[in-house]
C-alpha atoms as a PDB file:
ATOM      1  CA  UNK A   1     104.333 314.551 164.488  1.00  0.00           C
ATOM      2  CA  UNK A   2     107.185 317.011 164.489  1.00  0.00           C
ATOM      3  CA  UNK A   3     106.903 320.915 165.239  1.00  0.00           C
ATOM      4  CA  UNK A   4     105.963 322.497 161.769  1.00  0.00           C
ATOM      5  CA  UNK A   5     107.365 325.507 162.862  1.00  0.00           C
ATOM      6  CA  UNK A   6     110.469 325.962 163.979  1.00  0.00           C
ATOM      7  CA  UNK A   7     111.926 329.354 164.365  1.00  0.00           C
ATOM      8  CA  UNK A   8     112.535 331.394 167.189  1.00  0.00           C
ATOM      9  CA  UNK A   9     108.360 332.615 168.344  1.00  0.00           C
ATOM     10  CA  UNK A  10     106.728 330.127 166.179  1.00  0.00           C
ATOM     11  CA  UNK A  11     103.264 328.412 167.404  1.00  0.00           C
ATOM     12  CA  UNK A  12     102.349 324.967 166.071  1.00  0.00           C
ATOM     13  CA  UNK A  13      98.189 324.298 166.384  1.00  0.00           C
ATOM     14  CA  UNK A  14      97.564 321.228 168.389  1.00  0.00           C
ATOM     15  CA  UNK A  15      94.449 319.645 170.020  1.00  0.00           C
ATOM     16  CA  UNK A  16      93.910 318.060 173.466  1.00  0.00           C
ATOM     17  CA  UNK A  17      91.820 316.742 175.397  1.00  0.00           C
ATOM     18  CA  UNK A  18      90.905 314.895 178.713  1.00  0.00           C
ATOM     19  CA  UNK A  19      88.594 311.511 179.145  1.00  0.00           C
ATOM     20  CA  UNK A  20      86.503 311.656 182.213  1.00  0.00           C
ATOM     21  CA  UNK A  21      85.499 308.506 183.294  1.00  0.00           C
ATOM     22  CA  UNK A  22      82.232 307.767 185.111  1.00  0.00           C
ATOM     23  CA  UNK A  23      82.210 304.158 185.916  1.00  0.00           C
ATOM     24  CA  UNK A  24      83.430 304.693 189.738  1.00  0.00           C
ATOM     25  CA  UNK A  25      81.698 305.847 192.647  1.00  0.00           C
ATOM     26  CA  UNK A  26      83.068 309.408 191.512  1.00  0.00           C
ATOM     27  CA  UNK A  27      84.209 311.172 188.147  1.00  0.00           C
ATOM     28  CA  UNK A  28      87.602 310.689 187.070  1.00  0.00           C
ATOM     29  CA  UNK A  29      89.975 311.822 184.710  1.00  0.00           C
ATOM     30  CA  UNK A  30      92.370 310.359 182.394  1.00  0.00           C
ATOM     31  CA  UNK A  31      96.464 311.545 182.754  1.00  0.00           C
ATOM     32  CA  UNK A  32      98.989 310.172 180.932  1.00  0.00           C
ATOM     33  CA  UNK A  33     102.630 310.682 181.619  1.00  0.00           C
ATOM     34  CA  UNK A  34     104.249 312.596 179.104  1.00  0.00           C
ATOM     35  CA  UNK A  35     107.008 310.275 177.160  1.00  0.00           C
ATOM     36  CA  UNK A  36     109.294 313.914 176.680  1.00  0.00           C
ATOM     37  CA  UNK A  37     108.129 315.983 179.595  1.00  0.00           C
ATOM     38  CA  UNK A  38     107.950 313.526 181.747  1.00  0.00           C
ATOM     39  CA  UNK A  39     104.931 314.773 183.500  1.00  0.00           C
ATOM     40  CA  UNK A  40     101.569 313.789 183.562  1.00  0.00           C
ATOM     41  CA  UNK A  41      99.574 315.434 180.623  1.00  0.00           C
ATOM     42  CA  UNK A  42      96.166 314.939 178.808  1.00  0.00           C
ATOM     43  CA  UNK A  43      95.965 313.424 175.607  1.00  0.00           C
ATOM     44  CA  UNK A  44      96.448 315.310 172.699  1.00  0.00           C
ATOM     45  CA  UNK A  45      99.059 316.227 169.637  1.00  0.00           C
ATOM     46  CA  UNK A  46      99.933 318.317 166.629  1.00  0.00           C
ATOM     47  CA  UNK A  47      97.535 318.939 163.721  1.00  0.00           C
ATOM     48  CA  UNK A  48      98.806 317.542 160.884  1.00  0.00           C
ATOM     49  CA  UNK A  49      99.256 319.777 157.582  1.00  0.00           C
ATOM     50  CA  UNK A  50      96.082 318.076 155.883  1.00  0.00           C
ATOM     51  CA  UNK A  51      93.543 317.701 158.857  1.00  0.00           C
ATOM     52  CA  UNK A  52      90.888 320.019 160.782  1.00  0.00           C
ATOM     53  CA  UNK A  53      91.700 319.931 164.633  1.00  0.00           C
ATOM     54  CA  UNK A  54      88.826 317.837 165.086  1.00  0.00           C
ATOM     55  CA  UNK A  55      90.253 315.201 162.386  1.00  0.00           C
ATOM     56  CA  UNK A  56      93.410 315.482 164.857  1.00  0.00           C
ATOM     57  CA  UNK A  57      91.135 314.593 168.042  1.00  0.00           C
ATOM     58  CA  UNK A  58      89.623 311.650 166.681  1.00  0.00           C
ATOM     59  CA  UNK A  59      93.227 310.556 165.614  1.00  0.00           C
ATOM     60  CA  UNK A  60      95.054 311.230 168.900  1.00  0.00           C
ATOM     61  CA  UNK A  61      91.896 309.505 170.564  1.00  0.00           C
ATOM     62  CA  UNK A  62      92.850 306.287 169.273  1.00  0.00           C
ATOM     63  CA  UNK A  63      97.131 306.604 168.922  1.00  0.00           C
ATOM     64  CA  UNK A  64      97.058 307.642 173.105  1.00  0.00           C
ATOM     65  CA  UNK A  65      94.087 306.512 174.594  1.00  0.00           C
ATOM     66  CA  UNK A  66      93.059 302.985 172.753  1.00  0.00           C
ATOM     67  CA  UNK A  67      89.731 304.278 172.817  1.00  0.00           C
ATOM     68  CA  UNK A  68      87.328 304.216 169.628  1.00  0.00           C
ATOM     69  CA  UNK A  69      85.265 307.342 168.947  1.00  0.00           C
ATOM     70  CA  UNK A  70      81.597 305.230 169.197  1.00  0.00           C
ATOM     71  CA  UNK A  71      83.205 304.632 173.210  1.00  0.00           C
ATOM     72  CA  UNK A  72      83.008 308.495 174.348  1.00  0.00           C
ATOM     73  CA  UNK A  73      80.948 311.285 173.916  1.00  0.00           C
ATOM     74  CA  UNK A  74      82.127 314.611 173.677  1.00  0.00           C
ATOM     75  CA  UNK A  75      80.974 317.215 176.787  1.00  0.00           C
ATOM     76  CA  UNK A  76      79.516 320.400 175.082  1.00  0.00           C
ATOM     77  CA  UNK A  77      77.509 323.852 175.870  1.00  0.00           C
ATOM     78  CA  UNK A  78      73.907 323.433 175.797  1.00  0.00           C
ATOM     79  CA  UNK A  79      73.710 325.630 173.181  1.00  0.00           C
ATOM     80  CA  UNK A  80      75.812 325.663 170.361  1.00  0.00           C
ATOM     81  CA  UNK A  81      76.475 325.818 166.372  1.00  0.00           C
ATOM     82  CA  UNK A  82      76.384 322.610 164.674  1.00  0.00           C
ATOM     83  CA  UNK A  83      76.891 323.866 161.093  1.00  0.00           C
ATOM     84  CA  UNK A  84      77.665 327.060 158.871  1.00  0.00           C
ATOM     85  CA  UNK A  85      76.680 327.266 155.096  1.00  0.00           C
ATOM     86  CA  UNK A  86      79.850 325.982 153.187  1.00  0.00           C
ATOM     87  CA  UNK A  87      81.778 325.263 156.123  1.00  0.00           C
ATOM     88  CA  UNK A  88      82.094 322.448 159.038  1.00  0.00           C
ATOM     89  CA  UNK A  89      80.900 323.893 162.470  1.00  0.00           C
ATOM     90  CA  UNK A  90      83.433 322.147 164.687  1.00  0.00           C
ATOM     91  CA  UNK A  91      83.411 321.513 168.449  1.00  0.00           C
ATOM     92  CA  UNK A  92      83.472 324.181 171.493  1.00  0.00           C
ATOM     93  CA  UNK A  93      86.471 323.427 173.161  1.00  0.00           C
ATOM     94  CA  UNK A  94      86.297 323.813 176.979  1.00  0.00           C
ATOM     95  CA  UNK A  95      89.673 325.977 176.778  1.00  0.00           C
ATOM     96  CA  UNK A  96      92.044 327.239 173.643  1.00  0.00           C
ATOM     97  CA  UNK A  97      95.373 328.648 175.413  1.00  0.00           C
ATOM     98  CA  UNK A  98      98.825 329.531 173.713  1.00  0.00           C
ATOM     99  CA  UNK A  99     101.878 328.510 176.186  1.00  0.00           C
ATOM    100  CA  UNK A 100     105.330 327.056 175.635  1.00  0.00           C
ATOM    101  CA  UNK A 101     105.013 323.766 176.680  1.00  0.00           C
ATOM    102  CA  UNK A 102     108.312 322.350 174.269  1.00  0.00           C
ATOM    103  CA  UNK A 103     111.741 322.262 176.507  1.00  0.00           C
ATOM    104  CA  UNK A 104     112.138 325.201 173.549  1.00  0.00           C
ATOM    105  CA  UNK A 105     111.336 328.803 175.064  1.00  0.00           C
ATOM    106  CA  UNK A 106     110.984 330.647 172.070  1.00  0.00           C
ATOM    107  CA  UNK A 107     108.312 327.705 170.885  1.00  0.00           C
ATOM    108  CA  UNK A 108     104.300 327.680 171.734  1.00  0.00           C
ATOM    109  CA  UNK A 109     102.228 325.387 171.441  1.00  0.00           C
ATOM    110  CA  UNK A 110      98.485 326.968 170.026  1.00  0.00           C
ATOM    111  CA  UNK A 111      95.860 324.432 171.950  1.00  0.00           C
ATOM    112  CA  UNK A 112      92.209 323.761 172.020  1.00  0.00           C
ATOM    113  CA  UNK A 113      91.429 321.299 174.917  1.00  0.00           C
ATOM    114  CA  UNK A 114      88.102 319.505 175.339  1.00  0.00           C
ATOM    115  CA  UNK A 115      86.611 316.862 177.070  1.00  0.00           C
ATOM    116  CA  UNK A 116      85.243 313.241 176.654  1.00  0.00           C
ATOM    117  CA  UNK A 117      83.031 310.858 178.749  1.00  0.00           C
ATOM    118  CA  UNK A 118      82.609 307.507 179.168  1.00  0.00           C
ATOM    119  CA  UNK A 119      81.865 304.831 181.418  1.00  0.00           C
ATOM    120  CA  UNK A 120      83.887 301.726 179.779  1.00  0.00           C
ATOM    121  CA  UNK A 121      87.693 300.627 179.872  1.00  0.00           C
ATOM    122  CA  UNK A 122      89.118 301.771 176.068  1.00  0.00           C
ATOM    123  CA  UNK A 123      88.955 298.768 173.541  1.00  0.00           C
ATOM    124  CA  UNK A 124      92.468 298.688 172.773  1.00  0.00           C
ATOM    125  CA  UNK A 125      95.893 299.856 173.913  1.00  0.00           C
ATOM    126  CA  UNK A 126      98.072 302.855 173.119  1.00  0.00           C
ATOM    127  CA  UNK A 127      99.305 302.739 169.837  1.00  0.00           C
ATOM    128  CA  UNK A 128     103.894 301.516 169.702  1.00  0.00           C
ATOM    129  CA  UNK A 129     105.439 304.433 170.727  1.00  0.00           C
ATOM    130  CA  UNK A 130     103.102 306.240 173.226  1.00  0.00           C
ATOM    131  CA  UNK A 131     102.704 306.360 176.892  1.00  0.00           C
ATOM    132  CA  UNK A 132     101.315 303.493 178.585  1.00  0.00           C
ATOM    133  CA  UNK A 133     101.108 305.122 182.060  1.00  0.00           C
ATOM    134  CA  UNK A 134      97.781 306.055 182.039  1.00  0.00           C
ATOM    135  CA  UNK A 135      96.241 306.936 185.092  1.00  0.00           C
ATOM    136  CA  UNK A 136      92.846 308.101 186.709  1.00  0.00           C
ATOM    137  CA  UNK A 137      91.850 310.271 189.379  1.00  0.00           C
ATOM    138  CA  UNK A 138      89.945 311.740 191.023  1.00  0.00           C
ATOM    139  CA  UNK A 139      89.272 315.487 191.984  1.00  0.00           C
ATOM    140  CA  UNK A 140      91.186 315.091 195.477  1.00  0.00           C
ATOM    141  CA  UNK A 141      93.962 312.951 194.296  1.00  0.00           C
ATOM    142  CA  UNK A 142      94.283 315.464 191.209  1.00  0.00           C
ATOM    143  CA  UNK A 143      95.236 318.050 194.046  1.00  0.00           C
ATOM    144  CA  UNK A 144      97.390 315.385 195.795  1.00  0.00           C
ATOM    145  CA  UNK A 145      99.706 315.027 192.986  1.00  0.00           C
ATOM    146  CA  UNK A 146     103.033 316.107 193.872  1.00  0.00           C
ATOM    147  CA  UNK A 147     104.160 319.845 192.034  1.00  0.00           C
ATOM    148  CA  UNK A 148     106.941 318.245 190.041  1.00  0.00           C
ATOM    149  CA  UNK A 149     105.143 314.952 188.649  1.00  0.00           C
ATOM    150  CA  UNK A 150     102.448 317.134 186.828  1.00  0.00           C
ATOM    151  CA  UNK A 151     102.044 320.265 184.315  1.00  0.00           C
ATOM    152  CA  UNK A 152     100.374 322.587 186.505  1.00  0.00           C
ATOM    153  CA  UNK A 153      98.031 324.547 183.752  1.00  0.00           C
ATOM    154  CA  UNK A 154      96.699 320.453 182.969  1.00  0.00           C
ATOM    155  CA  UNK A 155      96.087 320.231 186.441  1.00  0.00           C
ATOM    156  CA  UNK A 156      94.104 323.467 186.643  1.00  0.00           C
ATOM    157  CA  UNK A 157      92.580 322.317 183.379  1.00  0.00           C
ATOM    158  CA  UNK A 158      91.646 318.921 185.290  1.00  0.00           C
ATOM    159  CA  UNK A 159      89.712 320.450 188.390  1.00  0.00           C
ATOM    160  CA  UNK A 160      87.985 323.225 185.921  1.00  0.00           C
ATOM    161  CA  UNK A 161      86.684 319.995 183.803  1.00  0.00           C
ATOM    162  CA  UNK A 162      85.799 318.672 186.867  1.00  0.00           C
ATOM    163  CA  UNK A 163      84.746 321.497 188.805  1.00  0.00           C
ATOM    164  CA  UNK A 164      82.521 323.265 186.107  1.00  0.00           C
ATOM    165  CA  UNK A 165      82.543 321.686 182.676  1.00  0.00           C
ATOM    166  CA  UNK A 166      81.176 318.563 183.862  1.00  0.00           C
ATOM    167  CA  UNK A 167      77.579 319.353 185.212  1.00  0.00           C
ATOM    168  CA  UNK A 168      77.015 322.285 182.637  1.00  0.00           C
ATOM    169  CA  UNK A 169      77.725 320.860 179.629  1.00  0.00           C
ATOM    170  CA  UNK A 170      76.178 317.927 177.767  1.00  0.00           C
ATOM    171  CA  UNK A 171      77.422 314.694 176.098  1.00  0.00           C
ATOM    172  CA  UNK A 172      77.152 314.469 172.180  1.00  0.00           C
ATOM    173  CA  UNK A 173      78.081 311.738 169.796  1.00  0.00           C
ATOM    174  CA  UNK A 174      81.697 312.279 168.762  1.00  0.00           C
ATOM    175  CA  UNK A 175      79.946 312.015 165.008  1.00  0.00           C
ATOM    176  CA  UNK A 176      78.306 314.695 165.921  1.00  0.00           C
ATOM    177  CA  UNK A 177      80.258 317.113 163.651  1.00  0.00           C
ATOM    178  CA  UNK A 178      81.181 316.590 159.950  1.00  0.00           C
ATOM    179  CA  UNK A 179      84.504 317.812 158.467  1.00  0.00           C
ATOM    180  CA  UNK A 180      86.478 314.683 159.611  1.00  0.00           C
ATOM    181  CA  UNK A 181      88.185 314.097 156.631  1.00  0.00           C
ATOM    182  CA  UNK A 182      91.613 315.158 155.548  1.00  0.00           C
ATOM    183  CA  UNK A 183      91.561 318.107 153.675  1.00  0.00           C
ATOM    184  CA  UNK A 184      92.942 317.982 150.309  1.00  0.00           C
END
């Protein structure tokens, strides 16, 4: 989707969010490089006008990663909210950070990350038009990767998933939390 905002300073909300994979004989975690930026990023995109940023997750889930939602689990806090009166309760996210990540300066990019598990190859493939270098590694080749092939706040992002996230929080359904739908 294209930046909604567009003026000098302007922040556009997007979502994000890493897969850790537990199938090996250690954890690893999903990268993808970047189709603009040419580095290697998580998964994760712009919220579009008429969805809640976890509508956005389940929809870059499936566009990026070919995964279906009933494949992963989310990783959340122990304890948490799962609903408000009159409103959807929606997911912790393990980080929400504003930083210009656009070849744009003056642009930001407004994100909450989280993180998924799973122990299965996704069902399907990237959707036309995404990045099909997807790679997974581990916690020492994440600090192998050379300085110019990756976004160094997603690599920080990585080990902290890895590092923290991962043994202290839990795995929930990804149906978990209602207010899916598109608003209207």
């Amino acid at each position: 989707m294209p930046h909604l905002h567009t003026d000098p300073g302007d922040h556009d909300a997007t979502v994000s969010f890493f897969i850790v994979r537990t199938d090996g004989p250690e954890p690893r975690l999903t990268y993808h490089l970047h189709l603009k930026v040419r580095k290697l990023m998580m998964f994760g995109g712009h919220i579009e006008r008429n969805e809640t940023p976890w509508a956005a997750v389940l929809r870059e889930l499936v566009e990026e990663s070919g995964y279906q939602p009933a494949q992963v689990q989310l990783l959340q806090p122990l304890i948490r909210m799962r609903q408000v009166t009159d409103a959807a309760a929606h997911p912790v996210p393990v980080m929400s950070s504003t930083a210009c990540t656009s070849a744009d300066p003056a642009h930001f990019h407004t994100d909450l990350l989280y993180a998924l598990i799973t122990d299965e190859e996704p069902a399907g493939a990237p959707e036309d038009g995404e990045s099909t270098d997807i790679r997974l590694v581990t916690r020492s080749e994440l600090d192998r990767i050379p300085d110019e092939d990756i976004v160094e706040m997603w690599r920080e992002a990585g080990r902290f998933i890895l590092d923290e996230i991962l043994d202290a929080w839990e795995p929930v359904a990804m149906d978990a939390y209602p207010g899916t739908a598109p608003l209207v």
